[in-house]
Protein backbone atom coordinates (compact mmCIF):
# COMPACT_ATOMS: atom_id res chain seq x y z
CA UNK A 1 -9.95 -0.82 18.40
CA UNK A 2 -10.27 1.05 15.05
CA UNK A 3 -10.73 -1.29 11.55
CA UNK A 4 -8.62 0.53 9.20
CA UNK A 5 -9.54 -1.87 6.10
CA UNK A 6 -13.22 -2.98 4.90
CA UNK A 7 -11.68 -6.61 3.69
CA UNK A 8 -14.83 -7.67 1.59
CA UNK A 9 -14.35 -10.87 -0.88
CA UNK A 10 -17.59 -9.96 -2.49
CA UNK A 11 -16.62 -6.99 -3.36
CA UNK A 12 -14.72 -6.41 -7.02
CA UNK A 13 -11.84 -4.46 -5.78
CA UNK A 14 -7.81 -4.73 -6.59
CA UNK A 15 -5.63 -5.29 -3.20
CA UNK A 16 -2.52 -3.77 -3.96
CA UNK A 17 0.24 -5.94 -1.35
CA UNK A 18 3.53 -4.44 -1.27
CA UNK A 19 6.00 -5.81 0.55
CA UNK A 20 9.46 -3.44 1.15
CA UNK A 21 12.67 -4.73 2.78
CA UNK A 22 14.47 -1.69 4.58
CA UNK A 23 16.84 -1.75 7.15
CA UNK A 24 15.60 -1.25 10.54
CA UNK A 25 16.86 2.24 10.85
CA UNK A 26 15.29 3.10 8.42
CA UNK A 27 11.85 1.34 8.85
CA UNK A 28 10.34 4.64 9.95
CA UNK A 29 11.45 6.70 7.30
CA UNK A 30 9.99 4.45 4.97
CA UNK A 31 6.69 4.70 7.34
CA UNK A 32 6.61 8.35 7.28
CA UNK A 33 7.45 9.04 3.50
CA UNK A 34 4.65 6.39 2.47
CA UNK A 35 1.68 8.09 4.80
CA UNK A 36 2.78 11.20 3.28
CA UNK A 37 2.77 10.42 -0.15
CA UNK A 38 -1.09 8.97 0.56
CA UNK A 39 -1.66 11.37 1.93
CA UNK A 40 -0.76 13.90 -0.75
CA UNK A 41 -1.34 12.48 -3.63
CA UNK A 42 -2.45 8.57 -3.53
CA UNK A 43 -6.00 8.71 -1.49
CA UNK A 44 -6.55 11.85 -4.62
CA UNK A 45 -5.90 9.82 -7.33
CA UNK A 46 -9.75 7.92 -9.48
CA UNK A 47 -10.40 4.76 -7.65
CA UNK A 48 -8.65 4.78 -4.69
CA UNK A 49 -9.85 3.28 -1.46
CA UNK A 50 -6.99 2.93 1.32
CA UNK A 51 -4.15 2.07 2.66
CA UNK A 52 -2.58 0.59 5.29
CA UNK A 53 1.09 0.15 6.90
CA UNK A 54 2.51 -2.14 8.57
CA UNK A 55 5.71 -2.62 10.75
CA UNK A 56 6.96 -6.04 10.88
CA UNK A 57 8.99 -6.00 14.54
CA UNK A 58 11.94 -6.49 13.53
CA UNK A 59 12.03 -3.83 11.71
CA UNK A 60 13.15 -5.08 8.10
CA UNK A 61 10.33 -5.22 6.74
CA UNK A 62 7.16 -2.85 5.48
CA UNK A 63 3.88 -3.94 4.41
CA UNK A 64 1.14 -1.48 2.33
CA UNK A 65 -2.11 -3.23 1.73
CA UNK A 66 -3.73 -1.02 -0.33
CA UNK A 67 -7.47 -1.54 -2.27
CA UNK A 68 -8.48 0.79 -5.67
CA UNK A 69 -11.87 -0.02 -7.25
CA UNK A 70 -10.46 -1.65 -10.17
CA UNK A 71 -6.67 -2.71 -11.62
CA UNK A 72 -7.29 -0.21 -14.07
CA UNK A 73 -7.36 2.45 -11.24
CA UNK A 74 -4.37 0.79 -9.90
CA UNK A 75 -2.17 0.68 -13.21
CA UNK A 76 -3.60 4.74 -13.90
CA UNK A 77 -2.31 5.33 -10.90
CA UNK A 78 1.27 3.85 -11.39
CA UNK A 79 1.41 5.93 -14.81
CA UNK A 80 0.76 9.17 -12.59
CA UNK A 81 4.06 11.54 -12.67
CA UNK A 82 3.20 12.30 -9.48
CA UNK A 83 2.89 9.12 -7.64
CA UNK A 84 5.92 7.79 -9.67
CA UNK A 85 8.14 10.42 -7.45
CA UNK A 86 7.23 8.84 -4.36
CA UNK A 87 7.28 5.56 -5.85
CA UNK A 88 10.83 6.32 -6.97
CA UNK A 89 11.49 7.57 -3.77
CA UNK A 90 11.01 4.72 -2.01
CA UNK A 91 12.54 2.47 -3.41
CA UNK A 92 15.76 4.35 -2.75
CA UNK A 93 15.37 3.74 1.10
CA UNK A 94 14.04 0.00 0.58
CA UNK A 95 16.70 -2.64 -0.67
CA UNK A 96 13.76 -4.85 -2.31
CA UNK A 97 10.09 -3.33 -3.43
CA UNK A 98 7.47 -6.28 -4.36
CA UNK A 99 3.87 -4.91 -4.99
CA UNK A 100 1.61 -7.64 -6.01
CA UNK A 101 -2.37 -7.51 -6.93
CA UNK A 102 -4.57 -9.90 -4.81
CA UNK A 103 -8.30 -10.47 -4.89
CA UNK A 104 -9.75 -11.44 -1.69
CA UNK A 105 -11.74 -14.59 -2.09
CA UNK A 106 -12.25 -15.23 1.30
CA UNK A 107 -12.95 -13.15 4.32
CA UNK A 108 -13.67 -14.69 8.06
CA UNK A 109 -14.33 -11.86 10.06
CA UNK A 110 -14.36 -12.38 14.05
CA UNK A 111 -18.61 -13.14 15.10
């Protein structure tokens, strides 16, 4: 199995959690146009770290947990032009967009 996020509480990073409501048909458009757009732009943008999508299965719903070195990366990024197209983008296939910042203050890793 491959760990696709280093979740570290002592670590000073912003975790970006966005959750999307889409309907199920559309679930992997939403998918596809997010990868691409990290792929693209997001992972070049100052302080980024990853991201990570998930498929809840029943299809309504779309989770990016996302970590930038800093908020300020985070919020430099949302000013982009660039990312703001994607951004924009999909939130016309989601019904509801809710990105929230998190700080990970605990982390219990499997021994």
């Amino acid at each position: 199995m491959t760990v696709t996020a280093n979740i570290d509480s002592s670590r000073p990073v912003a975790t970006l959690i966005n959750v999307f409501t889409v309907p199920p048909e559309r679930q992997q458009e939403l998918i596809d146009l997010l990868a691409q757009a990290t792929d693209t732009t997001m992972r070049h943008q100052p302080g980024f770290i990853c991201a990570n999508f998930h498929a809840s299965r029943d299809g309504q719903r779309v989770i990016n947990y996302a970590q930038w070195e800093s908020e300020e990366h985070y919020w430099a990024m949302r000013s982009d032009p660039e990312a703001q197209i994607h951004m924009d983008e999909a939130a016309t296939i989601a019904t509801d967009v809710q990105p929230r910042l998190f700080t990970v203050v605990s982390h219990h890793p499997r021994p």
